[in-house]
C-alpha atoms as a PDB file:
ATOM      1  CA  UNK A   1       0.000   0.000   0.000  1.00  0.00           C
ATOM      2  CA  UNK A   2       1.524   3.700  -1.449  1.00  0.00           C
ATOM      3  CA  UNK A   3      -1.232   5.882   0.302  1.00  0.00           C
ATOM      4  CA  UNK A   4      -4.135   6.164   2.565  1.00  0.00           C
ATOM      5  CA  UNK A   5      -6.670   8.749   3.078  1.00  0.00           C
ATOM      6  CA  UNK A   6      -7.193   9.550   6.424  1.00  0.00           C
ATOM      7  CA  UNK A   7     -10.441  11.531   7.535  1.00  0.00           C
ATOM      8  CA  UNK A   8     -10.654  13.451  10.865  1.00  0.00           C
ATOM      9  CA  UNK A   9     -11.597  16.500  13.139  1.00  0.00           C
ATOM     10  CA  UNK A  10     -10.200  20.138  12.582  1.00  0.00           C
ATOM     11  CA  UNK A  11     -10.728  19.519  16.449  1.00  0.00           C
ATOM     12  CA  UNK A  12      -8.093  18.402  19.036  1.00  0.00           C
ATOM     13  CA  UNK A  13     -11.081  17.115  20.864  1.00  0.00           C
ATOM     14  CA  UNK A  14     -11.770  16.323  24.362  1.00  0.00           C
ATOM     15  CA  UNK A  15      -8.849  14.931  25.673  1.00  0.00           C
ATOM     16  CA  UNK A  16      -5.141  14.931  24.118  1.00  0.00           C
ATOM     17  CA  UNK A  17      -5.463  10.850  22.992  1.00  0.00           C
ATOM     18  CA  UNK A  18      -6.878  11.749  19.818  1.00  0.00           C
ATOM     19  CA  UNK A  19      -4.121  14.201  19.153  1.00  0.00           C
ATOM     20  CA  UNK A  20      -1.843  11.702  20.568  1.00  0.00           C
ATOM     21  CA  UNK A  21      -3.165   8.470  18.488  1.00  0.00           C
ATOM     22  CA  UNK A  22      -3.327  10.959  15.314  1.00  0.00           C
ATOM     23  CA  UNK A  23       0.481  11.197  16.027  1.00  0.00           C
ATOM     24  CA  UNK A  24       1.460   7.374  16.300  1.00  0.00           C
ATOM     25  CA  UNK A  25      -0.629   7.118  13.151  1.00  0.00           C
ATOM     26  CA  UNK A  26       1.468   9.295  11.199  1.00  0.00           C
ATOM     27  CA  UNK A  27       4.487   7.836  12.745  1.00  0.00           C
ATOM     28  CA  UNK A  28       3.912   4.553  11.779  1.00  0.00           C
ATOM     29  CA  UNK A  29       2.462   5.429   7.782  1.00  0.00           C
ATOM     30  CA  UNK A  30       5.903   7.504   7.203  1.00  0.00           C
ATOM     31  CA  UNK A  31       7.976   4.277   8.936  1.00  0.00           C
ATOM     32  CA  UNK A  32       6.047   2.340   6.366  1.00  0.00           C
ATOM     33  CA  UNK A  33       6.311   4.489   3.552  1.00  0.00           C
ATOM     34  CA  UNK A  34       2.738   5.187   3.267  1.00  0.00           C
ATOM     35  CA  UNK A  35       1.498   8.467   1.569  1.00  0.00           C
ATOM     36  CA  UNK A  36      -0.892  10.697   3.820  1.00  0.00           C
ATOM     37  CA  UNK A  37      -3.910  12.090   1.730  1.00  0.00           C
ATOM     38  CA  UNK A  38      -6.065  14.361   4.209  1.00  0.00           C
ATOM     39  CA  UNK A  39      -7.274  17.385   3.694  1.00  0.00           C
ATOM     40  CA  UNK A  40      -4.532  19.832   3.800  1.00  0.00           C
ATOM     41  CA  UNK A  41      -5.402  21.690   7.274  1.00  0.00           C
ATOM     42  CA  UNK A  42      -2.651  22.517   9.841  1.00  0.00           C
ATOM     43  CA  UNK A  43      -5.205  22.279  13.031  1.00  0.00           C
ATOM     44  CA  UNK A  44      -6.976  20.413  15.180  1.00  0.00           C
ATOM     45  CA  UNK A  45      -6.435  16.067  15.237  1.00  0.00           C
ATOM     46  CA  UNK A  46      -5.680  16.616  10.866  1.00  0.00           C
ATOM     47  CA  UNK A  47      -2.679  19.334  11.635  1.00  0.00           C
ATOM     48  CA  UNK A  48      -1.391  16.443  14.156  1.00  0.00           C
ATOM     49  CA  UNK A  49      -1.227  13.410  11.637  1.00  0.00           C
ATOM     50  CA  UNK A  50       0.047  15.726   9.129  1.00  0.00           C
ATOM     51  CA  UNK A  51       2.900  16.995  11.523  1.00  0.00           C
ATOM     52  CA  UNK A  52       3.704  13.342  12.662  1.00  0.00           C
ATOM     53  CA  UNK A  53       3.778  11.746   8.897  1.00  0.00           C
ATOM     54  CA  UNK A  54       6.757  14.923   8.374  1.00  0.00           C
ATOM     55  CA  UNK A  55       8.569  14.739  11.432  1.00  0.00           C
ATOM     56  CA  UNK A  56       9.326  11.035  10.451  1.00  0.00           C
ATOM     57  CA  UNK A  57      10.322  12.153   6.778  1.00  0.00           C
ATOM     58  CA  UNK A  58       7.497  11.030   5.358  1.00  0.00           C
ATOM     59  CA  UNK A  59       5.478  12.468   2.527  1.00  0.00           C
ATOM     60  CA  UNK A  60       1.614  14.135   2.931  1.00  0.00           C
ATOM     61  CA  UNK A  61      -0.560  15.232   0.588  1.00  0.00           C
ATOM     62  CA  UNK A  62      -3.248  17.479   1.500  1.00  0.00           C
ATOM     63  CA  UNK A  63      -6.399  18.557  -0.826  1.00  0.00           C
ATOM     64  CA  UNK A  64      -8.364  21.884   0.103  1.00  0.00           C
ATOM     65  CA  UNK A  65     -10.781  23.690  -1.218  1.00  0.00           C
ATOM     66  CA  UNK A  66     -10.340  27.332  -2.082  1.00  0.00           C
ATOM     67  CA  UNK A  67     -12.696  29.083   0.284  1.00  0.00           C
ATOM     68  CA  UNK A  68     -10.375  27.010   3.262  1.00  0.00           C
ATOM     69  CA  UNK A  69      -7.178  27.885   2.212  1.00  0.00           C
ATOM     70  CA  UNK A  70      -8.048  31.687   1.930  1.00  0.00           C
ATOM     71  CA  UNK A  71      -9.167  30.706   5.634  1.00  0.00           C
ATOM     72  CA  UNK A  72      -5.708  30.440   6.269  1.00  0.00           C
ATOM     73  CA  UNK A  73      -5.743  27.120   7.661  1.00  0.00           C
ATOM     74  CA  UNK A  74      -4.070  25.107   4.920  1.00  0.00           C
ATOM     75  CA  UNK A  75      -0.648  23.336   5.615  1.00  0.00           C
ATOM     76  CA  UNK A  76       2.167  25.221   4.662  1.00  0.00           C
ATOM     77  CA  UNK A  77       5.252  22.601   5.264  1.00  0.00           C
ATOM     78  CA  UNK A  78       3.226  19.967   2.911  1.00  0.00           C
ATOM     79  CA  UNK A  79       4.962  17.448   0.378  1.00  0.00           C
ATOM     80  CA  UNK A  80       1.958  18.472  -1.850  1.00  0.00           C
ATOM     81  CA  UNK A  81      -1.023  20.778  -1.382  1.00  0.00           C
ATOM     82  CA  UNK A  82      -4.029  20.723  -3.639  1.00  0.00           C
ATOM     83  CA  UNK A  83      -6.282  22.994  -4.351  1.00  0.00           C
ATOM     84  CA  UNK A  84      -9.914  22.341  -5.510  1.00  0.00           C
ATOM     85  CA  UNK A  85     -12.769  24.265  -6.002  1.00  0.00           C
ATOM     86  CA  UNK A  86     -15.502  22.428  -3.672  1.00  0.00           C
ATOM     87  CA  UNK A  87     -15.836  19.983  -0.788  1.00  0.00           C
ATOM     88  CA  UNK A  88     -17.095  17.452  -3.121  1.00  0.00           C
ATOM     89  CA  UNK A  89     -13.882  17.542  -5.627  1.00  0.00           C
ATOM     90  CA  UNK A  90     -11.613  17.515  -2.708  1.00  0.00           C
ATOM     91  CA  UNK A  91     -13.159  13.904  -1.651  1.00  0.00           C
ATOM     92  CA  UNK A  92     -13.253  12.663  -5.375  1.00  0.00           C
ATOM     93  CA  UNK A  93      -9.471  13.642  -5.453  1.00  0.00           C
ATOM     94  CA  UNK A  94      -8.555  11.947  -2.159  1.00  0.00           C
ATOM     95  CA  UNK A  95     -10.454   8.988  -3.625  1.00  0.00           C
ATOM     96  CA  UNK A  96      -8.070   8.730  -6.383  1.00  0.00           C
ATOM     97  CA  UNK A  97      -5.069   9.533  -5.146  1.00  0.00           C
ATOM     98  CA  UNK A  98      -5.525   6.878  -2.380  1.00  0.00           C
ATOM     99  CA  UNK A  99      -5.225   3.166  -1.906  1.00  0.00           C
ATOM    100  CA  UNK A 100      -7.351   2.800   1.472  1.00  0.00           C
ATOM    101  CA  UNK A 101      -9.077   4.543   3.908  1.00  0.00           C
ATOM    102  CA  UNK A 102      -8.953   5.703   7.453  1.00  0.00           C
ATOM    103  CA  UNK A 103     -11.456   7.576   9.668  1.00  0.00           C
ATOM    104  CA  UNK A 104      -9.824   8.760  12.851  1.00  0.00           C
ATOM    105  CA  UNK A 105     -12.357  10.885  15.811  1.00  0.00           C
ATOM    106  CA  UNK A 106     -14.039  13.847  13.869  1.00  0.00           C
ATOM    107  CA  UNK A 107     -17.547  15.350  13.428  1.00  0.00           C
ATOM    108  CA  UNK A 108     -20.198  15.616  11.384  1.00  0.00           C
ATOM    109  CA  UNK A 109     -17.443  16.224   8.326  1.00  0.00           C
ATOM    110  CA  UNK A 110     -15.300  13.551   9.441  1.00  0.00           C
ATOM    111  CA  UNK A 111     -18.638  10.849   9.267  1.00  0.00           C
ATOM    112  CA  UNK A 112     -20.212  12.237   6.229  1.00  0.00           C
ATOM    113  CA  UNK A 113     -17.004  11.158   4.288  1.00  0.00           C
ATOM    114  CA  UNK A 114     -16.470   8.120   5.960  1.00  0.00           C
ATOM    115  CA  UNK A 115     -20.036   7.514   4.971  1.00  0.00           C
ATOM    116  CA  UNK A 116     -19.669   8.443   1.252  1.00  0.00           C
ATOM    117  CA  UNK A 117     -16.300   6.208   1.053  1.00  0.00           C
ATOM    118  CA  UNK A 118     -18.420   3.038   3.138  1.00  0.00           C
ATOM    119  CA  UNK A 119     -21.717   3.156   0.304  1.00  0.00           C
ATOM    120  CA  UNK A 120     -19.237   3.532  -2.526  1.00  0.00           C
ATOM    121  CA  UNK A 121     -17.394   0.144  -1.559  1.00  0.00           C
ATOM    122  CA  UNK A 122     -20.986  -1.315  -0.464  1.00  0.00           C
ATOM    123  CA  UNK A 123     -22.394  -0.262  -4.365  1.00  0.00           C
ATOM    124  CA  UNK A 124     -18.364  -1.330  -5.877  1.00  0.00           C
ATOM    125  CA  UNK A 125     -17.540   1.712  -7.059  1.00  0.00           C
ATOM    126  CA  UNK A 126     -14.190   1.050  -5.060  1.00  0.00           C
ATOM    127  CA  UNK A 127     -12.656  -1.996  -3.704  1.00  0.00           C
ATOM    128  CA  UNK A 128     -10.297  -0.412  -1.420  1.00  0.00           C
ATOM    129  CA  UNK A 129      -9.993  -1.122   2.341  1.00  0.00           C
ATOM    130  CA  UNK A 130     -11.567   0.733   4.881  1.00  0.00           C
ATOM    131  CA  UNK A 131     -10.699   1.224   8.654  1.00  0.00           C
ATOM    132  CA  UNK A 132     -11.813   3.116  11.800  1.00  0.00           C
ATOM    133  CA  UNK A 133      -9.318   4.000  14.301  1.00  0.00           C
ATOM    134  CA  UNK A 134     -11.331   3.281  17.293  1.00  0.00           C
ATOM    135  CA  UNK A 135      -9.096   6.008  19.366  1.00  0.00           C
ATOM    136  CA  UNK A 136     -10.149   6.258  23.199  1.00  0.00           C
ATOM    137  CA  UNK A 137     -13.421   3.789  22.334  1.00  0.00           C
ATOM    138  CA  UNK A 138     -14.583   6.772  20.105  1.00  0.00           C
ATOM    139  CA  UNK A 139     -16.319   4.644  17.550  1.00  0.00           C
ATOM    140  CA  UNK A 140     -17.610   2.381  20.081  1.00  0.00           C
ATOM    141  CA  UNK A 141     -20.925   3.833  19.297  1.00  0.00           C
ATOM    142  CA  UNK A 142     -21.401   4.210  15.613  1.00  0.00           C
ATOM    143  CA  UNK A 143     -20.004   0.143  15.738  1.00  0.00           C
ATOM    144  CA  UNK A 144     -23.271  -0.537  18.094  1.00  0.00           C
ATOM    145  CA  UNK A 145     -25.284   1.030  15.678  1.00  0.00           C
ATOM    146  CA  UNK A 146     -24.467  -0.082  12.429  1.00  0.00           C
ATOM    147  CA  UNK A 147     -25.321  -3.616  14.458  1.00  0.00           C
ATOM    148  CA  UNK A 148     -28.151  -2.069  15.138  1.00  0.00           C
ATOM    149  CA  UNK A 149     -29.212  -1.227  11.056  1.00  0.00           C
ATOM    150  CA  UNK A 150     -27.898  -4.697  10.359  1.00  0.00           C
ATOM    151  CA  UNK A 151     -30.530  -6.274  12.854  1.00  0.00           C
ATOM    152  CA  UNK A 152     -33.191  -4.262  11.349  1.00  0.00           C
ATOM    153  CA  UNK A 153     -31.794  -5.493   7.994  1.00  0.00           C
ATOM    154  CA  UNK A 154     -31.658  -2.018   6.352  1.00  0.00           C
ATOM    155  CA  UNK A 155     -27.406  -3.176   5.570  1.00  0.00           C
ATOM    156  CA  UNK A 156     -26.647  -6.870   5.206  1.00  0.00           C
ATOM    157  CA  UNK A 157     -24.332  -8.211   7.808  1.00  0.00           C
ATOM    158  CA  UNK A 158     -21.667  -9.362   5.249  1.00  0.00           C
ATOM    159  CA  UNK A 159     -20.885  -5.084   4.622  1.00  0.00           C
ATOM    160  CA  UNK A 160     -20.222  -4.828   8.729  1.00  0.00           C
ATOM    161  CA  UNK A 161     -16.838  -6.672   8.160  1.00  0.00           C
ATOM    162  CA  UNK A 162     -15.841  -3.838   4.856  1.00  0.00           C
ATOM    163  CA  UNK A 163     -14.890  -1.192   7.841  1.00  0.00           C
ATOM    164  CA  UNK A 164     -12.385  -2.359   9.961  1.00  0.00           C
ATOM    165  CA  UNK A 165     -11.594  -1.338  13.046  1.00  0.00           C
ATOM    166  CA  UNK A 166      -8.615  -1.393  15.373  1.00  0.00           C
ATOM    167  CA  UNK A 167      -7.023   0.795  18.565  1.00  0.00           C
ATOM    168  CA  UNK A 168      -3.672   0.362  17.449  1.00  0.00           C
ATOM    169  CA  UNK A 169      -2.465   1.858  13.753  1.00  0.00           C
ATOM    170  CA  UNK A 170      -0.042  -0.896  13.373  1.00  0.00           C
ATOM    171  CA  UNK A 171      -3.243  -3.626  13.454  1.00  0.00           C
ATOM    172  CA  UNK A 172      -5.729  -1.563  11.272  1.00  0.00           C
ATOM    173  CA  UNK A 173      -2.759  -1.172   8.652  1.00  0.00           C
ATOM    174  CA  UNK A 174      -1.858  -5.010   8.738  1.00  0.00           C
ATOM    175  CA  UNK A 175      -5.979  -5.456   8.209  1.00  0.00           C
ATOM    176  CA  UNK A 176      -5.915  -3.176   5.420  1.00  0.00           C
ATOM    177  CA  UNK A 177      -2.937  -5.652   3.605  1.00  0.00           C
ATOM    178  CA  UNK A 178      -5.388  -8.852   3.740  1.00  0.00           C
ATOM    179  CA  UNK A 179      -8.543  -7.134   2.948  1.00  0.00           C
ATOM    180  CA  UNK A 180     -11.000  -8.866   0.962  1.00  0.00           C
ATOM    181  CA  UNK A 181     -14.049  -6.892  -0.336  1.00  0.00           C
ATOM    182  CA  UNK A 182     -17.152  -8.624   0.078  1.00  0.00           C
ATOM    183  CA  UNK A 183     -19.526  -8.913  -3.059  1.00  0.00           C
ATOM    184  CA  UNK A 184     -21.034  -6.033  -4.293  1.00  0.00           C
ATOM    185  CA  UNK A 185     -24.824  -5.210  -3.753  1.00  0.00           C
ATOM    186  CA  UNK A 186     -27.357  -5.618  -5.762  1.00  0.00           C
ATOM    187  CA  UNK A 187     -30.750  -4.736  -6.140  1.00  0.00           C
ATOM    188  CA  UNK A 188     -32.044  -8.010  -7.653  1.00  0.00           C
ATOM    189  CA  UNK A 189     -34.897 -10.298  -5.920  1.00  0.00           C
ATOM    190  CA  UNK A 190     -33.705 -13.255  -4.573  1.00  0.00           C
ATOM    191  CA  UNK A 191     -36.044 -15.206  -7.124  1.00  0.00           C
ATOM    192  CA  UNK A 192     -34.115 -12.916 -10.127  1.00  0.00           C
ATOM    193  CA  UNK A 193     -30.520 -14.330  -9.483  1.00  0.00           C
END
């Protein structure tokens, strides 16, 4: 694996363990030799992974939108910095310049792309891995509820296993190497296959 897309809060967050597991992930991507994509910010739990990935020697590529980086908030020691014209190009470019997907502690932003990345591997229109650093339990939440859609069959139980989900970079990274995507959906009838 060359890169990874890693999704997170502009936030610090509560408590410094986010900031702190956003650091041992960038440690251990630039000790790999694994590419950060983010999105190209210099605060909050993104600045930290960003910072890490560099102070390791690794490379980071970050993808902003205009209206952001005339916010003044972009990265300025980047490998690479991108810049796009809306949110939804600077997800479509992360897309493609990655070979997997993480989702560290973030809000509302942070879920609505690891949501958009999850139903594009559900409908195939990717087959790369995806993984949810479960820093501090953060996750452990969102994990009871997609259970939750699964028992009310509104998402199959064979897409729970497509995001994976570790405490540790190291063991979400060696996930990522064996990944097998499931099948993709479809919309036939049982009786139609």
């Amino acid at each position: 694996m060359k890169s990874v897309a890693v999704f997170c809060g502009s936030s610090k967050g509560a408590s410094d363990v986010y900031v702190e597991g956003a650091k041992k992930l960038g440690a251990e991507l630039a000790l790999r030799g694994i590419t950060l994509v983010y999105g190209g910010s210099s605060i909050g739990v993104m600045g930290a992974v960003a910072d890490a990935v560099l102070a390791e020697g690794g490379q980071v590529i970050g993808v902003m939108p205009d209206f952001l980086d005339k916010k003044e908030i972009s990265h300025k020691r980047l490998t690479e910095l991108i810049i796009v014209d809306t949110m939804h190009e600077r997800k479509a470019k992360m897309a493609e310049l990655s070979e997997g997907f993480m989702v560290l502690p973030g809000g509302p932003g942070t879920m609505e792309e690891f949501f958009e990345i999850y139903t594009w591997a559900q409908l195939g229109l990717h087959h790369k891995p995806l993984g949810l650093l479960n820093i501090n339990n953060y996750y452990d939440p969102l994990l009871a509820f997609f259970q939750h859609m699964a028992d009310q069959q509104f998402v199959n139980e064979k897409y729970l296993s497509m995001a994976m989900v570790d405490t540790d970079p190291a063991g979400l990274l060696d996930q990522f190497n064996t990944y097998e995507p499931p099948a993709v959906k479809t919309f036939l009838k049982p009786d139609q296959t």
